[in-house]
N, C-alpha and C. Protein backbone atom coordinates (compact mmCIF):
# COMPACT_ATOMS: atom_id res chain seq x y z
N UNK A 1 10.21 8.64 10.89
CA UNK A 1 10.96 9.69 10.27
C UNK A 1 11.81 9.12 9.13
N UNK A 2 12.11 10.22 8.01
CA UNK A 2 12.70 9.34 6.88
C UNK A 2 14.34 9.62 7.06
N UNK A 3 14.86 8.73 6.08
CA UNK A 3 16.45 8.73 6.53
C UNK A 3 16.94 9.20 5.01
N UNK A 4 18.13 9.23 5.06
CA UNK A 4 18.55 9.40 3.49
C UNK A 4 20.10 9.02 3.42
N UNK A 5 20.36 8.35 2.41
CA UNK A 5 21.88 8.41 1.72
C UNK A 5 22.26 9.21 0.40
N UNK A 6 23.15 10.10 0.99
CA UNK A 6 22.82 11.20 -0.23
C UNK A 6 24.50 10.92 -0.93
N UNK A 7 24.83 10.63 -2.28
CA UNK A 7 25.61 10.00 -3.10
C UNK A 7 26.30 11.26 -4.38
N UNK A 8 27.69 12.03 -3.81
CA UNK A 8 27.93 12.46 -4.35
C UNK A 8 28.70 11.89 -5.65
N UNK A 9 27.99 11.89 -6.42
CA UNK A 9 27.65 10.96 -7.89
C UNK A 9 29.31 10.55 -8.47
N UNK A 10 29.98 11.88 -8.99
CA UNK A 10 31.15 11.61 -10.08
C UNK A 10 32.04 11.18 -8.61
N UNK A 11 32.40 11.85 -7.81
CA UNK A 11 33.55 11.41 -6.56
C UNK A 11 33.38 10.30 -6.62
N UNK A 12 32.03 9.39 -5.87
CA UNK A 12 32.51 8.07 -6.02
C UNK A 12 32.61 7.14 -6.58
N UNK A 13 32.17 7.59 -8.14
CA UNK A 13 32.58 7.01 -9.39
C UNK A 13 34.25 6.89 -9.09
N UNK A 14 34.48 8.43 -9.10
CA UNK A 14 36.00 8.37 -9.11
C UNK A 14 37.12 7.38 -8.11
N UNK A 15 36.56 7.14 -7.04
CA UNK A 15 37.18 6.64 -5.87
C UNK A 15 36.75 5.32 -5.55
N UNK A 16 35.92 4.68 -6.41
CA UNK A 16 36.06 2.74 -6.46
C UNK A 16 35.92 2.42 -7.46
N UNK A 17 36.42 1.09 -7.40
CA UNK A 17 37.59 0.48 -8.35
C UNK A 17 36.15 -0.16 -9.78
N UNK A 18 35.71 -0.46 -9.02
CA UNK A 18 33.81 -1.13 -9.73
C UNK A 18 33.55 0.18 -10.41
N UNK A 19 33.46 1.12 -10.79
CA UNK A 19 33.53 1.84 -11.49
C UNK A 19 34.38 2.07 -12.49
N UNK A 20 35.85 2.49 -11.97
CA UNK A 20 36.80 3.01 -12.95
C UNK A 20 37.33 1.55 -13.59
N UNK A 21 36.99 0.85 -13.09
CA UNK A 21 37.31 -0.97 -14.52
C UNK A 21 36.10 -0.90 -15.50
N UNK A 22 34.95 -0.08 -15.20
CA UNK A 22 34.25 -0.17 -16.60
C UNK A 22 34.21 1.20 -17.33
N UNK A 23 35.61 1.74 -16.96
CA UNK A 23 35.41 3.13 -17.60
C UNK A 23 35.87 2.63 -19.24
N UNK A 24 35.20 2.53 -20.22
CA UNK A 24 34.77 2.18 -21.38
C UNK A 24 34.92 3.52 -22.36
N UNK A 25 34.86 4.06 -21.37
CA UNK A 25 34.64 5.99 -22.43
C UNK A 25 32.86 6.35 -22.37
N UNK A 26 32.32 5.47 -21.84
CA UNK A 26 31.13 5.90 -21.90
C UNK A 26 30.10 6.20 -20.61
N UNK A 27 30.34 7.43 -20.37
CA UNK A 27 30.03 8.16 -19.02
C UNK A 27 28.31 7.63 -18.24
N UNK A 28 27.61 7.58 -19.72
CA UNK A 28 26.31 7.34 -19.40
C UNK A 28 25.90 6.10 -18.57
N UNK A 29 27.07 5.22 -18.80
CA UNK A 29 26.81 3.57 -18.50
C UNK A 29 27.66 3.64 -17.45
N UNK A 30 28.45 4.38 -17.04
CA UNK A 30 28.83 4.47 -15.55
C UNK A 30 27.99 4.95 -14.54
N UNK A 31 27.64 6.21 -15.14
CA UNK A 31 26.32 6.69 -14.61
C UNK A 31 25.19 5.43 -14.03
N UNK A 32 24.58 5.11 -14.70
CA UNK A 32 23.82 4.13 -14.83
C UNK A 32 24.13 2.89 -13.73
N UNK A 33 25.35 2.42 -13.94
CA UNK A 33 25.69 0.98 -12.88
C UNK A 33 25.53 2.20 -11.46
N UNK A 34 26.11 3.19 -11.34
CA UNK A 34 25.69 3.65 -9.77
C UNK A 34 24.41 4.04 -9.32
N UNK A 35 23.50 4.38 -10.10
CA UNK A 35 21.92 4.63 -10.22
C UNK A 35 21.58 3.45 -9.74
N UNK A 36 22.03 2.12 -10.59
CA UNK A 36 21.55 0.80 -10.26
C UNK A 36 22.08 0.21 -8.88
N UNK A 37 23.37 0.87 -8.59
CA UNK A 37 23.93 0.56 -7.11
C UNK A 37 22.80 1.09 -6.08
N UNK A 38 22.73 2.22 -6.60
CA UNK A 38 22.08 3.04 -5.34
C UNK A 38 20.69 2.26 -5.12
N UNK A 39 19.89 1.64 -6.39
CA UNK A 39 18.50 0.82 -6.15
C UNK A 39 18.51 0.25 -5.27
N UNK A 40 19.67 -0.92 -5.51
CA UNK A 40 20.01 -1.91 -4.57
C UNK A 40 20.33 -1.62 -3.15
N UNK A 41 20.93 -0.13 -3.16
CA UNK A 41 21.12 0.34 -1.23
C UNK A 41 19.61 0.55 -0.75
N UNK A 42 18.73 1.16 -2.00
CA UNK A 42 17.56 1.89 -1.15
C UNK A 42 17.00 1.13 -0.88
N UNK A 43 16.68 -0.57 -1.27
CA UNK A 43 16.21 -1.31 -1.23
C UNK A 43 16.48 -2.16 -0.23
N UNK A 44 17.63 -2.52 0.49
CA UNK A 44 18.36 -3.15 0.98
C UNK A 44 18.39 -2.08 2.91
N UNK A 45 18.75 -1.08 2.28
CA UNK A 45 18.66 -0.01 3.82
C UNK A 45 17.18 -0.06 4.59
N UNK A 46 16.40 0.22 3.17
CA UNK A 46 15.09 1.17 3.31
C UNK A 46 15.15 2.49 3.66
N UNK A 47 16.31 2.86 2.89
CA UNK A 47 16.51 4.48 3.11
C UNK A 47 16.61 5.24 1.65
N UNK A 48 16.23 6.45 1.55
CA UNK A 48 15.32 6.74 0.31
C UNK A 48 17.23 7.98 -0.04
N UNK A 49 17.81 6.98 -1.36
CA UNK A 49 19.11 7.55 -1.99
C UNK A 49 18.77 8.64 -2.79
N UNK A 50 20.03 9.17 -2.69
CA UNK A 50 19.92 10.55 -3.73
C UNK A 50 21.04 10.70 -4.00
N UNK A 51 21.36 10.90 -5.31
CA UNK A 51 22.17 10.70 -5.97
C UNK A 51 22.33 12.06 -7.15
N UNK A 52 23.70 12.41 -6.78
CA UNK A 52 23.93 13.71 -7.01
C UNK A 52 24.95 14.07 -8.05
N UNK A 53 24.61 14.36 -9.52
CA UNK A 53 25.78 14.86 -10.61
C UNK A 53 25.67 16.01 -10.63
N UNK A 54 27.10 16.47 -10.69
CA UNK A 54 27.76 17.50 -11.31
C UNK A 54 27.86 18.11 -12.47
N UNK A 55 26.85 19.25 -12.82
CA UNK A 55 26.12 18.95 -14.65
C UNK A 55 26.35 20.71 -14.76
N UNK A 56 27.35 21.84 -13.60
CA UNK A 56 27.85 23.02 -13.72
C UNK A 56 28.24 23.37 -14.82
N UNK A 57 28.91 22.57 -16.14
CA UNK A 57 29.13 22.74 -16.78
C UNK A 57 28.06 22.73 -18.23
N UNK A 58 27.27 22.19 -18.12
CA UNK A 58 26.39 22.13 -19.08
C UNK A 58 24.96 23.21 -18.84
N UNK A 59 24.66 23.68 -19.99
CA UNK A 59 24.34 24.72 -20.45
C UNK A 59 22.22 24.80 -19.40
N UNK A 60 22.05 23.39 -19.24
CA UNK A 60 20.58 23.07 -18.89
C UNK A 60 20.60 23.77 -17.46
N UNK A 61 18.75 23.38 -17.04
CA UNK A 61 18.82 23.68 -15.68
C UNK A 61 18.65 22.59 -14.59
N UNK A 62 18.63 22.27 -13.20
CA UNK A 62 18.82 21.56 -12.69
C UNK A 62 17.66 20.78 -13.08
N UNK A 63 18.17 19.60 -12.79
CA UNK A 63 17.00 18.11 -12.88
C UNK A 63 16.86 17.19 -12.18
N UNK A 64 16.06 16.48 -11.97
CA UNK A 64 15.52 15.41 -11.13
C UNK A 64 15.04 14.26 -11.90
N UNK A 65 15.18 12.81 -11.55
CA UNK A 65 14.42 11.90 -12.18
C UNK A 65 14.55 11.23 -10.74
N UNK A 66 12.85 11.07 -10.32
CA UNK A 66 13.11 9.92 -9.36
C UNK A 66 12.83 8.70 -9.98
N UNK A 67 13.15 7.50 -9.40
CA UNK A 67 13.61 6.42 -9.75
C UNK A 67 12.53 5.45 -8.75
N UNK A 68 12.27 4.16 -9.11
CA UNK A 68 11.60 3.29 -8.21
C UNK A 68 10.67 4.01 -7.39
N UNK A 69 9.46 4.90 -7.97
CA UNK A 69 8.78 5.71 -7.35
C UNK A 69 9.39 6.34 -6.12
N UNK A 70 10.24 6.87 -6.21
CA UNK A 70 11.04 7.65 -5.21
C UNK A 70 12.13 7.27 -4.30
N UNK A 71 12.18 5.77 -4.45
CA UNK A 71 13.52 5.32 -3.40
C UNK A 71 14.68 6.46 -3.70
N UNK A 72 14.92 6.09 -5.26
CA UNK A 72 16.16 6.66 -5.65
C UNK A 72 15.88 8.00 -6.37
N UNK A 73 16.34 8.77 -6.01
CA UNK A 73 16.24 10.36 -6.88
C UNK A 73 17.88 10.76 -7.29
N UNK A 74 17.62 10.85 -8.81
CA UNK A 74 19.08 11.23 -9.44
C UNK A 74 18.66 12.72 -9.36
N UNK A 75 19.53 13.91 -9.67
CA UNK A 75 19.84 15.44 -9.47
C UNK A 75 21.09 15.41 -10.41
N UNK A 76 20.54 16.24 -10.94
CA UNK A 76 21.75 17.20 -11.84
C UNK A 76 21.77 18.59 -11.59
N UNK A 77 23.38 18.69 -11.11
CA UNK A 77 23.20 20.46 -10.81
C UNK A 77 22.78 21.53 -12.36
N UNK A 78 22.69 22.44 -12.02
CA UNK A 78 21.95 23.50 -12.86
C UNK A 78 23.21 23.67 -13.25
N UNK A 79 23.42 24.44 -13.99
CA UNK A 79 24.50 25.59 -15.19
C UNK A 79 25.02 26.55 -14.02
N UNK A 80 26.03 26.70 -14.01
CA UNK A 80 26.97 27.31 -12.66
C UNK A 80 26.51 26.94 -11.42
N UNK A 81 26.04 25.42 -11.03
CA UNK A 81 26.11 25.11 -9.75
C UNK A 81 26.52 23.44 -9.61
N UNK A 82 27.26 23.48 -8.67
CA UNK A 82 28.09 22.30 -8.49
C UNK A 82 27.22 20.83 -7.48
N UNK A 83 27.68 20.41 -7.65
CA UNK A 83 26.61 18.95 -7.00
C UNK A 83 27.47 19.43 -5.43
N UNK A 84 28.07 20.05 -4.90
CA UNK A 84 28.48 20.21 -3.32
C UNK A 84 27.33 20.71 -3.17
N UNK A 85 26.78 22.15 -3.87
CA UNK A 85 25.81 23.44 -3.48
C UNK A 85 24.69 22.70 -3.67
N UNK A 86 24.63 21.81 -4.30
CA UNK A 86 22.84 21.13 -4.36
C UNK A 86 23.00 20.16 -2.73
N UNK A 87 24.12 19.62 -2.41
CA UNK A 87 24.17 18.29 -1.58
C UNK A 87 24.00 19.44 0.01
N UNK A 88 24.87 20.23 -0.24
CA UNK A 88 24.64 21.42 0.85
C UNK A 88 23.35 21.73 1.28
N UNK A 89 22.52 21.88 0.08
CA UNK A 89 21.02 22.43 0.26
C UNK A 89 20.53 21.70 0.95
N UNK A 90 20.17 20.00 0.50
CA UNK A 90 19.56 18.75 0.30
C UNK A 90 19.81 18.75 2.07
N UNK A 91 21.23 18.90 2.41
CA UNK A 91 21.55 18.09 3.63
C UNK A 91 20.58 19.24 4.85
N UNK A 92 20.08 20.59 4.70
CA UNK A 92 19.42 21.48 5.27
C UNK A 92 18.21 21.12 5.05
N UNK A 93 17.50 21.05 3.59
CA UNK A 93 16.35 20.29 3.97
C UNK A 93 15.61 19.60 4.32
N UNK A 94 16.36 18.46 3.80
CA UNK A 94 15.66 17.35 4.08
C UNK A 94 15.51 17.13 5.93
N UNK A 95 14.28 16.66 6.19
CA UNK A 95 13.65 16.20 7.50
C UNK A 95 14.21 14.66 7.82
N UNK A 96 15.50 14.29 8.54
CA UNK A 96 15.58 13.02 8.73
C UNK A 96 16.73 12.83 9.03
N UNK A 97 17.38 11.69 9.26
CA UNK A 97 18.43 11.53 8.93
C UNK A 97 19.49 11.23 7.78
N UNK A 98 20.27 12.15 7.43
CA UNK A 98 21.11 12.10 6.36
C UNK A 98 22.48 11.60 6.55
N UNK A 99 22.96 11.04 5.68
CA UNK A 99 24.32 10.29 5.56
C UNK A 99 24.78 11.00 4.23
N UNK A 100 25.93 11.68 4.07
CA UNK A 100 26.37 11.64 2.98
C UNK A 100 27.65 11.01 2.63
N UNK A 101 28.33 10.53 1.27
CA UNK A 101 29.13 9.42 0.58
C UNK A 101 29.70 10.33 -0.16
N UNK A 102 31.08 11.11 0.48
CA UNK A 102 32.00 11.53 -0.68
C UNK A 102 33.21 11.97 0.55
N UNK A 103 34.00 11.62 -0.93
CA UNK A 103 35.50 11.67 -0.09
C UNK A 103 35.81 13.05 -0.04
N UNK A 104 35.43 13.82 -0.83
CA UNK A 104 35.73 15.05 -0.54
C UNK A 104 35.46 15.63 0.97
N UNK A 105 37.12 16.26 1.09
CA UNK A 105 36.84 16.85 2.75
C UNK A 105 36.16 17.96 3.08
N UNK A 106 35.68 18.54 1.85
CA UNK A 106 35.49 20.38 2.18
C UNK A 106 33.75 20.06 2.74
N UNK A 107 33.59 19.28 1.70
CA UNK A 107 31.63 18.69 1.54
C UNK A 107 31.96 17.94 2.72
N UNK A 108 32.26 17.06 3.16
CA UNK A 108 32.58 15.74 4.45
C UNK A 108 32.10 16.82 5.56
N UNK A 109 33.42 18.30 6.13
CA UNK A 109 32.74 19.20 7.22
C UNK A 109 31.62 19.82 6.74
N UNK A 110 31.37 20.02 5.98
CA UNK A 110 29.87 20.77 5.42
C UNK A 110 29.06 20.14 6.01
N UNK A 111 28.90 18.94 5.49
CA UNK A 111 27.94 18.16 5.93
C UNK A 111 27.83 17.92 7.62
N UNK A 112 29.27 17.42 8.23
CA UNK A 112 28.86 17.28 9.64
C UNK A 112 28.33 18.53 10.29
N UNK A 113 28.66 19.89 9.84
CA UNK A 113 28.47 21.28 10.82
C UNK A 113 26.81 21.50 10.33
N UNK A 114 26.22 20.71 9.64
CA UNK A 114 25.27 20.72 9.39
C UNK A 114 23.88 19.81 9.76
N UNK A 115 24.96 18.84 10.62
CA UNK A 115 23.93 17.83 11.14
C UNK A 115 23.98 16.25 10.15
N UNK A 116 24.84 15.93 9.51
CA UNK A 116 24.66 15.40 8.25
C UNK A 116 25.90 13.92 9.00
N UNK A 117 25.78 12.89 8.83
CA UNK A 117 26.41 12.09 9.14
C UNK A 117 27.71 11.61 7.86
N UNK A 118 28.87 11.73 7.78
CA UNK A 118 29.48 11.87 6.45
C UNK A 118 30.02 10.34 6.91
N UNK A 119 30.31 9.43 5.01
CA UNK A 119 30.84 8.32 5.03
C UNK A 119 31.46 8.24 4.06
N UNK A 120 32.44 7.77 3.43
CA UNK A 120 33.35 7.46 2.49
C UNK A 120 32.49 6.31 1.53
N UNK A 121 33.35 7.12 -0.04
CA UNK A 121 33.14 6.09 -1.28
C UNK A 121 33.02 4.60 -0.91
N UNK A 122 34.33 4.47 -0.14
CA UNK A 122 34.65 2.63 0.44
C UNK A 122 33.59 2.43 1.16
N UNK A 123 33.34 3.13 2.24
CA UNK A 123 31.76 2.60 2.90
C UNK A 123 30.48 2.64 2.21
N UNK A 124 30.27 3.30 1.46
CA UNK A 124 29.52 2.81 -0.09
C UNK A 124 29.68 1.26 -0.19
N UNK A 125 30.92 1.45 -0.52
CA UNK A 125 31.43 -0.08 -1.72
C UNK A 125 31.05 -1.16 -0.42
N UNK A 126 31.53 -1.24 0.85
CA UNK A 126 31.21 -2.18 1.81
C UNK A 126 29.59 -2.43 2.18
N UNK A 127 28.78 -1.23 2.21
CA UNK A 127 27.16 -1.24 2.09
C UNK A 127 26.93 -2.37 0.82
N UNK A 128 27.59 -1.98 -0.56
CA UNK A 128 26.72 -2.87 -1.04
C UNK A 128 27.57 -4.27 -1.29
N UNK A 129 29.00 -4.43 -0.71
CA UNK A 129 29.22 -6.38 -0.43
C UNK A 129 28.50 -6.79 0.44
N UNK A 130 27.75 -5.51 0.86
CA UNK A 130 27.20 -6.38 2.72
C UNK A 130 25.60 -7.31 2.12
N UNK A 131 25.23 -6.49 1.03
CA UNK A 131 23.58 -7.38 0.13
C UNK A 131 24.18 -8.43 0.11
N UNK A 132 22.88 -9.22 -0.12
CA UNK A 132 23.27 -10.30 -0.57
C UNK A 132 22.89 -10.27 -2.11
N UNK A 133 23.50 -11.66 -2.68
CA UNK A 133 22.65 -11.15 -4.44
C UNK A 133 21.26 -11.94 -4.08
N UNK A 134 20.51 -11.54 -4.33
CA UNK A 134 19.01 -11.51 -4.59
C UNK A 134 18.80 -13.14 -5.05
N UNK A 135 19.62 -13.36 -6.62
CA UNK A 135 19.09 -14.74 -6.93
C UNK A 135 19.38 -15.63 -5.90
N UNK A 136 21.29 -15.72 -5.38
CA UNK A 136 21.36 -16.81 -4.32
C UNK A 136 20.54 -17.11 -3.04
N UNK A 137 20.58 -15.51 -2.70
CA UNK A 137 19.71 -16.13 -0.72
C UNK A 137 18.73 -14.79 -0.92
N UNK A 138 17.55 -14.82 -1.75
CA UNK A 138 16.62 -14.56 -1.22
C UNK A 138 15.84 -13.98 -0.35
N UNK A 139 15.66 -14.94 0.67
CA UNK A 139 15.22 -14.94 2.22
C UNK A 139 15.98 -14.62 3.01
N UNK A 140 17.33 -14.13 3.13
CA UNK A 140 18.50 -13.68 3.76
C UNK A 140 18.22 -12.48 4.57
N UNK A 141 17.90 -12.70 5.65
CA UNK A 141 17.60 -11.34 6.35
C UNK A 141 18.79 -10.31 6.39
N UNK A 142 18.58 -9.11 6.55
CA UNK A 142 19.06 -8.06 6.23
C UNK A 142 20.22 -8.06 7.46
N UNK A 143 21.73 -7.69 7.48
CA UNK A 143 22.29 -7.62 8.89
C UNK A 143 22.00 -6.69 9.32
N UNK A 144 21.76 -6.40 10.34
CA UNK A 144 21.64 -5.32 11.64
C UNK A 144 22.70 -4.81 11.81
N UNK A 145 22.77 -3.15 11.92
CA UNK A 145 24.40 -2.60 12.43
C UNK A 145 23.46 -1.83 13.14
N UNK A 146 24.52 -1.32 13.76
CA UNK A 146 24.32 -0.59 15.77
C UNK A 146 23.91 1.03 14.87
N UNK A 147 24.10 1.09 13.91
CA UNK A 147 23.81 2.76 13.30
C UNK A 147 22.20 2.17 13.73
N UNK A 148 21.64 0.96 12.90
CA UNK A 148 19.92 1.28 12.93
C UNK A 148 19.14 1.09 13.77
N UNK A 149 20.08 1.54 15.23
CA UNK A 149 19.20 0.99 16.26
C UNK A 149 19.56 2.57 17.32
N UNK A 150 20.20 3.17 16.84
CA UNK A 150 20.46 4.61 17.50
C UNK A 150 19.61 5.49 16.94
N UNK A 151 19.80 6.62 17.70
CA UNK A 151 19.09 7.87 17.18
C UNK A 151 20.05 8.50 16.25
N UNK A 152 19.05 9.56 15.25
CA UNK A 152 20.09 10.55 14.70
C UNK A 152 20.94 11.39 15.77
N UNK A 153 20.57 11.79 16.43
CA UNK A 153 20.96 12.98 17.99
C UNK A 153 22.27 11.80 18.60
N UNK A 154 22.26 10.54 18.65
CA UNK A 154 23.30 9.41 19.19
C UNK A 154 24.11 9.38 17.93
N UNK A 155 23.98 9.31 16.74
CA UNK A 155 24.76 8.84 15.64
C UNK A 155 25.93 10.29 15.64
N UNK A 156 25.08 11.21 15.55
CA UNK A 156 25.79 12.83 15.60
C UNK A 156 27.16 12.40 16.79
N UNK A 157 26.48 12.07 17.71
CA UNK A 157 27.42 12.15 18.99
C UNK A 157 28.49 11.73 18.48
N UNK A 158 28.01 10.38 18.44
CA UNK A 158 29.25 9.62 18.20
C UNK A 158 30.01 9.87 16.98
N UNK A 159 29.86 10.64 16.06
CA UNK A 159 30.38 10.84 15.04
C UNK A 159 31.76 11.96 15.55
N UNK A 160 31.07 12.71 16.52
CA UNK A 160 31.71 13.67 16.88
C UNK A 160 32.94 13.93 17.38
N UNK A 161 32.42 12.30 18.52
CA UNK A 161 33.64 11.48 19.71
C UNK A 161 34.95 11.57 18.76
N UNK A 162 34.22 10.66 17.16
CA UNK A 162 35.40 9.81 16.41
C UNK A 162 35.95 10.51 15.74
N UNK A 163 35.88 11.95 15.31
CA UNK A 163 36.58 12.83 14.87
C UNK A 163 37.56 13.57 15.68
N UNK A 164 37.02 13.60 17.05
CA UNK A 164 38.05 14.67 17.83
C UNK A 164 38.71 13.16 18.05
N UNK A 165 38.72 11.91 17.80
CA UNK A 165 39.75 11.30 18.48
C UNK A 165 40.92 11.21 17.29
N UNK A 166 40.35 11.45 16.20
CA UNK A 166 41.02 11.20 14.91
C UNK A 166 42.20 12.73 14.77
N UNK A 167 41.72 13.59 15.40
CA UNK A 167 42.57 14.91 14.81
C UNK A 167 43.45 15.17 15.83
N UNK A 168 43.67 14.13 17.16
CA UNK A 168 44.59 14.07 17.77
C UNK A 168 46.06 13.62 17.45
């Protein structure tokens, strides 16, 4: 079954620091280093990213470019629709397990009442210190975390536990 990390695009631009130090004025090349982040997760997970802008404001209609024959799929919302209402959709369709990456809280319950496993910008940023770089170690086997050895139906659970323990 396929899995997914679904990457609400400008939020976690906005919310790590590897981003907003190359804010330059030039949106496209920010764009771009998280496209290239996300390669490196889909590559590194083996879980197929999607990566989601906020393009409500511009006049086009929604778009797609997949990337690395499909690891990575960028999305641009359509002209009056917001990258939540596309990530909303995405997290109903898609067949698998989904993770979504935004700090936003409204999208965060969306996603869990939906079956959707939610994680923060920072757990982004810690996914990718956890690679290694490619030129140094190579052969570096991948670490193992206890998420890739559960079920989606176990991950839910426990997601569940750690929220009602959190709103105490």
């Amino acid at each position: 079954m396929a899995s997914y990390l679904i990457l609400d695009g400008y939020n976690v631009i906005g919310a790590l620091e590897r981003y907003r130090k190359r804010d330059t004025g030039d949106l496209d090349a920010i764009r771009e280093l998280l496209v290239n982040d996300a390669l490196k997760a889909a590559g590194w997970t083996g879980r197929t990213v999607v990566v989601v802008f906020d393009a409500h404001r511009s006049p086009g209609p929604r778009s797609e470019e997949p990337r690395a024959k499909g690891a990575v799929r960028v999305i641009y919302s359509a002209a009056g629709e917001s990258a939540d209402d596309v990530i909303e959709r995405l997290v109903d369709d898609l067949d698998g397990a989904v993770t979504v990456y935004t700090a936003d809280f409204a999208l965060q319950r969306s996603a869990l009442a939906h079956g959707a496993t939610r994680a923060t910008p920072q757990e982004f940023q810690e996914l990718l210190d956890e690679m290694p770089a490619l030129a140094r170690t190579p052969r570096r086997p991948r670490r193992s975390s206890l998420s890739d050895r559960l079920s989606p139906d176990a991950l839910r659970s426990l997601e569940e536990i750690r929220r009602r323990t959190q709103d105490r």
